[in-house]
N, C-alpha and C. Protein backbone atom coordinates (compact mmCIF):
# COMPACT_ATOMS: atom_id res chain seq x y z
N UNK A 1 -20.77 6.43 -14.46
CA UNK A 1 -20.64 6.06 -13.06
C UNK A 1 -22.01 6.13 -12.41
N UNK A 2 -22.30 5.13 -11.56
CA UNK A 2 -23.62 5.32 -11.00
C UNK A 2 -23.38 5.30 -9.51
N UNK A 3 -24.09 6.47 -9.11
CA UNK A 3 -23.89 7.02 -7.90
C UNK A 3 -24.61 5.98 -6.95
N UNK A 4 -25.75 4.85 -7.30
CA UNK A 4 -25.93 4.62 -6.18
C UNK A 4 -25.21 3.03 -5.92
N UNK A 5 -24.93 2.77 -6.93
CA UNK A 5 -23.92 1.36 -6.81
C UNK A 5 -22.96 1.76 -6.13
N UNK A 6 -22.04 3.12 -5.98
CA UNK A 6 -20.81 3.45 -5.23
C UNK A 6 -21.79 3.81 -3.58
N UNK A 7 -22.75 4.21 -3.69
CA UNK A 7 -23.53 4.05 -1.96
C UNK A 7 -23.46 3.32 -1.32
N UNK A 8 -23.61 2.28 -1.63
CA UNK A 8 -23.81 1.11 -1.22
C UNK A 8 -22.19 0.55 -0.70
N UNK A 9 -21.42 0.60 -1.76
CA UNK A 9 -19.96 0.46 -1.01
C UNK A 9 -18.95 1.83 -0.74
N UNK A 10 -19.47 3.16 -0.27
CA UNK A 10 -19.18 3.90 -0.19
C UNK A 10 -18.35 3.85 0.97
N UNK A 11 -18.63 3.13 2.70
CA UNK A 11 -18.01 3.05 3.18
C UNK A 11 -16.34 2.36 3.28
N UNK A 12 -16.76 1.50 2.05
CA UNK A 12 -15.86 0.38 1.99
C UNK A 12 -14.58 1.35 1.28
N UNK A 13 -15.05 1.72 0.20
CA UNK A 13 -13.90 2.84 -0.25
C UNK A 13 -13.25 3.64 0.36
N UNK A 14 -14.37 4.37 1.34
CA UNK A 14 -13.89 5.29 1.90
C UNK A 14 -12.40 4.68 3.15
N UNK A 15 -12.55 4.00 3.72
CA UNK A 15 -11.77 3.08 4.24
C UNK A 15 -10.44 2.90 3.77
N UNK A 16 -10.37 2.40 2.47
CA UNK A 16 -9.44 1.68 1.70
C UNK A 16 -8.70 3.24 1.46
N UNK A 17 -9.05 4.47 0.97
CA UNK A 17 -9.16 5.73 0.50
C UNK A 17 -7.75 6.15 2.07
N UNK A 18 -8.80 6.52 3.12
CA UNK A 18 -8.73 6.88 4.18
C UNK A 18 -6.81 6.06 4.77
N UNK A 19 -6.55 4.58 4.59
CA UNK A 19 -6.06 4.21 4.96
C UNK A 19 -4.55 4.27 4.15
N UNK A 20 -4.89 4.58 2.74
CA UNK A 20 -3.82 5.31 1.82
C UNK A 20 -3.90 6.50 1.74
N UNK A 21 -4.35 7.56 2.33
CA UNK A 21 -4.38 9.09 2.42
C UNK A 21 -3.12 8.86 3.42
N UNK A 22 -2.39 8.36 3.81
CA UNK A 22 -1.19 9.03 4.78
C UNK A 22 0.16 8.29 3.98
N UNK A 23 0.64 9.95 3.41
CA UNK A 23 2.23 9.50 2.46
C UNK A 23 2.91 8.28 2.64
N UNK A 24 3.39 7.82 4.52
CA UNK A 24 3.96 6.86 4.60
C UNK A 24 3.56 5.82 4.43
N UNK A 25 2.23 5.25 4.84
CA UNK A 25 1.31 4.42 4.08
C UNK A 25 1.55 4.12 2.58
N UNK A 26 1.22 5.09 2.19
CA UNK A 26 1.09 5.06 0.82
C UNK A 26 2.20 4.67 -0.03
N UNK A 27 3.80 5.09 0.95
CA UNK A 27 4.90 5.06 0.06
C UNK A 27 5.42 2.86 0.08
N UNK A 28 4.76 2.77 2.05
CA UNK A 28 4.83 1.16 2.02
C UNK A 28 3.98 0.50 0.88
N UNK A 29 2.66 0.83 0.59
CA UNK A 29 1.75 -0.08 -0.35
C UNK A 29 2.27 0.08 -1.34
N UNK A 30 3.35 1.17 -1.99
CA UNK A 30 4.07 1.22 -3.01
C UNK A 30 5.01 0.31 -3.29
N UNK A 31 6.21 0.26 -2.15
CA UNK A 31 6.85 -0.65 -2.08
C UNK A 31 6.48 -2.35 -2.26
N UNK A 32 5.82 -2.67 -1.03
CA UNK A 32 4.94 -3.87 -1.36
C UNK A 32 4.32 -4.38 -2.73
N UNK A 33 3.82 -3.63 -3.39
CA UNK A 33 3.18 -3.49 -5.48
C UNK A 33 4.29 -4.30 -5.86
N UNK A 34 5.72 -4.37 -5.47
CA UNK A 34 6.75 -5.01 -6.29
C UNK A 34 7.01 -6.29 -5.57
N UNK A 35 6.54 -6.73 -4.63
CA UNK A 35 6.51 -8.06 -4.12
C UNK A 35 6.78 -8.07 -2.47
N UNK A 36 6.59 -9.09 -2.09
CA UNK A 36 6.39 -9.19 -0.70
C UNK A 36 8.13 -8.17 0.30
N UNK A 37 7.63 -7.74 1.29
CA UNK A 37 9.62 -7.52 1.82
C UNK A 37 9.01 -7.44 3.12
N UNK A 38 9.85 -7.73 4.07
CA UNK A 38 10.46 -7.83 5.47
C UNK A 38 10.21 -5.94 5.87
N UNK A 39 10.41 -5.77 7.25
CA UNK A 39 10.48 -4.83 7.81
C UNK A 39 11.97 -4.23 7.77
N UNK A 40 12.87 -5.15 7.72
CA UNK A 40 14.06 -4.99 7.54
C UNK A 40 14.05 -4.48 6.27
N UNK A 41 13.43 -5.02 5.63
CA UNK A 41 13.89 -4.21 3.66
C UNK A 41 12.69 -2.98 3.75
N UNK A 42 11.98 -3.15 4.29
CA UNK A 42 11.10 -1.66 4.16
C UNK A 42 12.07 -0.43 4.71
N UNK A 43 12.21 -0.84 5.74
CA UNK A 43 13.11 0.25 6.33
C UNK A 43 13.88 1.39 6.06
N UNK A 44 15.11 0.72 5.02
CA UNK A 44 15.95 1.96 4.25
C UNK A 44 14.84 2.43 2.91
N UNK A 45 13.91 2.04 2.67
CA UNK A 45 13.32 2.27 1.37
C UNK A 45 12.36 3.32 1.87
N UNK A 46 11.19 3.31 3.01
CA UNK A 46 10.39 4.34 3.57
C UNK A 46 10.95 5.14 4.26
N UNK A 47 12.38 5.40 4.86
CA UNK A 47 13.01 6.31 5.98
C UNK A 47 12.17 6.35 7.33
N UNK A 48 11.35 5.38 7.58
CA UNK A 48 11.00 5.43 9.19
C UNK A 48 11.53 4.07 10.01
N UNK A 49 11.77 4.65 11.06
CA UNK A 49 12.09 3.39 12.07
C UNK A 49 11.84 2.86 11.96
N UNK A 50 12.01 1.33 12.89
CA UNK A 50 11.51 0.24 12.55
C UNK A 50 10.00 0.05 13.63
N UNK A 51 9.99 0.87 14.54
CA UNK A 51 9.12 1.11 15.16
C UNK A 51 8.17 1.64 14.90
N UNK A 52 7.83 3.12 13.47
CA UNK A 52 7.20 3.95 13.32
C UNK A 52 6.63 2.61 12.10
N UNK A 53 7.44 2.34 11.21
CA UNK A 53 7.21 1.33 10.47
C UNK A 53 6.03 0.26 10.86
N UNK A 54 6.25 -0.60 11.91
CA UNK A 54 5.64 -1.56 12.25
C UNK A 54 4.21 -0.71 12.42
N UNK A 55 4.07 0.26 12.79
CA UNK A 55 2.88 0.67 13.64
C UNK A 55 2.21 1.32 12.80
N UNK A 56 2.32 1.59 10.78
CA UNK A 56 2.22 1.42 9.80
C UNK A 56 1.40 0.33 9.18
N UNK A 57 2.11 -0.42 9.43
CA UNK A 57 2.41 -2.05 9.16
C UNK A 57 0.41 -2.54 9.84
N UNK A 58 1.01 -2.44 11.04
CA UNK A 58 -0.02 -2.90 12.25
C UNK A 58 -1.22 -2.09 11.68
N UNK A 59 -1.65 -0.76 11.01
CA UNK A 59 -2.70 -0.08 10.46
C UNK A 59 -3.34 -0.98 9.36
N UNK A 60 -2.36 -0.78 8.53
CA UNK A 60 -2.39 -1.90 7.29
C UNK A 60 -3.02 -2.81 7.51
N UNK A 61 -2.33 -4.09 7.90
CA UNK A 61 -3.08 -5.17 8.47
C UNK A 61 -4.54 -5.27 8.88
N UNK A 62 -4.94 -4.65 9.76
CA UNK A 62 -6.13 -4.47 10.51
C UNK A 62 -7.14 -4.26 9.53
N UNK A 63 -6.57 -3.12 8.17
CA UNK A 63 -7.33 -2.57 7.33
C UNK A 63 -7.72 -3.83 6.31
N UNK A 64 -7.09 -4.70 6.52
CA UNK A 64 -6.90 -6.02 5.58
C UNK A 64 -6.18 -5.74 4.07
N UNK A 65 -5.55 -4.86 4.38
CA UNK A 65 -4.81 -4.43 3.21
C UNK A 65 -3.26 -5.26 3.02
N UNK A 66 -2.66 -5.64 3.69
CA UNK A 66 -1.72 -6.62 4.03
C UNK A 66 -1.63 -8.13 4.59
N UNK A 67 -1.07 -8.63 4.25
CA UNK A 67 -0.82 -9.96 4.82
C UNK A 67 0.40 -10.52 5.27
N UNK A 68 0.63 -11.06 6.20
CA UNK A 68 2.35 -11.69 6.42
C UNK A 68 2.39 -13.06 6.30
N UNK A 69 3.69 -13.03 6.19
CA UNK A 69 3.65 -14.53 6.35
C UNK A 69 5.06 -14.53 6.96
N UNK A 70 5.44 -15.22 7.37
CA UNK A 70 6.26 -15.46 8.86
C UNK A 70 7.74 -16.38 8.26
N UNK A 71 8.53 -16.15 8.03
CA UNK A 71 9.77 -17.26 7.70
C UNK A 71 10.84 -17.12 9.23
N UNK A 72 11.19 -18.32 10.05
CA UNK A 72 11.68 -18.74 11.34
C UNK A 72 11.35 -17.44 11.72
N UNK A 73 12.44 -16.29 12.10
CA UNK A 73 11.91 -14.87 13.00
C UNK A 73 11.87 -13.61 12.04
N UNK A 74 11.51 -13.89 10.82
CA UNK A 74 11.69 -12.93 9.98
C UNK A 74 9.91 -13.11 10.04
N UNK A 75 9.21 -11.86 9.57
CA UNK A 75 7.95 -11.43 8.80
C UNK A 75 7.79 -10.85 7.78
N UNK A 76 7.18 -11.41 6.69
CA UNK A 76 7.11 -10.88 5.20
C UNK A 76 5.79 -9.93 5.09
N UNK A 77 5.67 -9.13 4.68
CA UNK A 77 4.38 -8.57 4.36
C UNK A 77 3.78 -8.61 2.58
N UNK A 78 2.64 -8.55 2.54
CA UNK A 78 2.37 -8.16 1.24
C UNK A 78 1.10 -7.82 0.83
N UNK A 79 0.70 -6.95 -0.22
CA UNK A 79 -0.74 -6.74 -0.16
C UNK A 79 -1.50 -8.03 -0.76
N UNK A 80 -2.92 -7.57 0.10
CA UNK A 80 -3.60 -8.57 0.23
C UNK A 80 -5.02 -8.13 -0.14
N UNK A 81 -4.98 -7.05 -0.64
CA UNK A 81 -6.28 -6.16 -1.21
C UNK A 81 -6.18 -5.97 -2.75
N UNK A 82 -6.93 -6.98 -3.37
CA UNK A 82 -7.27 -6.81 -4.89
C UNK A 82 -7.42 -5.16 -5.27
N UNK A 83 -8.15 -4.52 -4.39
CA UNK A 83 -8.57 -3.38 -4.47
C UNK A 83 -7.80 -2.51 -4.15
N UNK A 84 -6.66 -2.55 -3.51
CA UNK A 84 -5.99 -1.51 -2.82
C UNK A 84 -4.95 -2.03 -4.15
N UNK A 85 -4.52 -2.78 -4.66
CA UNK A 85 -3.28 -3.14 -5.80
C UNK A 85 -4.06 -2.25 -6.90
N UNK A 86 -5.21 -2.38 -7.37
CA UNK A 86 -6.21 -1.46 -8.28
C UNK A 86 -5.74 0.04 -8.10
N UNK A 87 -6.11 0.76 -7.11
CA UNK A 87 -6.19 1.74 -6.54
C UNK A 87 -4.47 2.23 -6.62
N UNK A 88 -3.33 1.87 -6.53
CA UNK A 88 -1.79 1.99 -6.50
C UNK A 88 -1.61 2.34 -8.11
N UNK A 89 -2.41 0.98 -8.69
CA UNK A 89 -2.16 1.58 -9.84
C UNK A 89 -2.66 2.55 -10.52
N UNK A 90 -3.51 2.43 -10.52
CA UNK A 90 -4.53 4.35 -10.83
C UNK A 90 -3.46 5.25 -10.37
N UNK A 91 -3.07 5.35 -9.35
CA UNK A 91 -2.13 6.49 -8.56
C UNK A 91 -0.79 6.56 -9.39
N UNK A 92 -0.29 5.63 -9.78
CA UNK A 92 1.22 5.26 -9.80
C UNK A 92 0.91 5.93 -11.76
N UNK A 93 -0.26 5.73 -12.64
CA UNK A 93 -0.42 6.08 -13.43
C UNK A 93 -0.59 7.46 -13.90
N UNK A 94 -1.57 7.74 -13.09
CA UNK A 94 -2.01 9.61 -12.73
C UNK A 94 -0.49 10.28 -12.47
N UNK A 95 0.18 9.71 -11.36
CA UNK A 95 1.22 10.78 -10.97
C UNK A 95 2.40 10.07 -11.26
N UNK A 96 3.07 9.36 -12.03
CA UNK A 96 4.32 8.66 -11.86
C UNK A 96 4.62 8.09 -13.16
N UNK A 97 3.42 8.11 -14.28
CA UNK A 97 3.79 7.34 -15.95
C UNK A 97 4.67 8.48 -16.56
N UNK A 98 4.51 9.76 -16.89
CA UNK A 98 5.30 10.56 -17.33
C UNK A 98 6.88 10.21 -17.05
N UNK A 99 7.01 10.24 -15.56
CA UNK A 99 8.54 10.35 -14.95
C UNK A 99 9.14 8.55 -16.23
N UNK A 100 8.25 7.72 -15.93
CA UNK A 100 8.82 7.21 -16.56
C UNK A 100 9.17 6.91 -17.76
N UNK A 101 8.01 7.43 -18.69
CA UNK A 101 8.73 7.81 -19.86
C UNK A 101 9.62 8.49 -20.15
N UNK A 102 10.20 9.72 -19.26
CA UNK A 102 10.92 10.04 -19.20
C UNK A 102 12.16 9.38 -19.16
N UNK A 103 12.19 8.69 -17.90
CA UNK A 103 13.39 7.80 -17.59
C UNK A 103 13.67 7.21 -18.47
N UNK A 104 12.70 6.55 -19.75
CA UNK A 104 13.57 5.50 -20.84
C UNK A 104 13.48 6.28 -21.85
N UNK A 105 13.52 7.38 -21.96
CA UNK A 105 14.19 8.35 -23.52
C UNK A 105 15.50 8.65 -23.25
């Protein structure tokens, strides 16, 4: 690893880092990893309102970590960060490959 190639985009990480450091965050960019869903399908899957949700959502976005796309009055979300889909998986590997080996023995 070379410390000064990560300097240089140190802020940028830190960001991406910063904006998945909060569980509920983290549990939506999870969700999203399996394909685009509505606020309506996030909903029963993260346990927050649809209000606490959006304002989630609205972080995301900004962070450019998401994208929507709009069907008549419905909104789809989905990630939109090469880097943040990278980063899920590192995570989902570190803390979550065991459980599933588990699950298929």
């Amino acid at each position: 690893m070379d410390p000064v190639a990560l300097q240089e985009k140190a802020g940028q990480a830190s960001r991406l880092l910063k904006s998945l450091a909060n569980e509920r965050r983290l549990l939506i960019m999870c969700h999203l990893s399996q394909g685009e869903k509505s606020v309506g399908e996030l909903e029963p899957l993260v346990g927050l309102s649809q209000s606490a949700l959006s304002q989630h959502l609205a972080r995301l976005r900004r962070e450019h970590l998401v994208a929507t796309r709009r069907d008549a009055q419905t909104i789809f979300y989905s990630i939109s960060s090469d880097e943040a889909h990278s980063v899920l998986g590192t995570l989902y590997d570190l803390y979550c490959a065991d459980a599933d080996i588990a699950r298929r023995e």
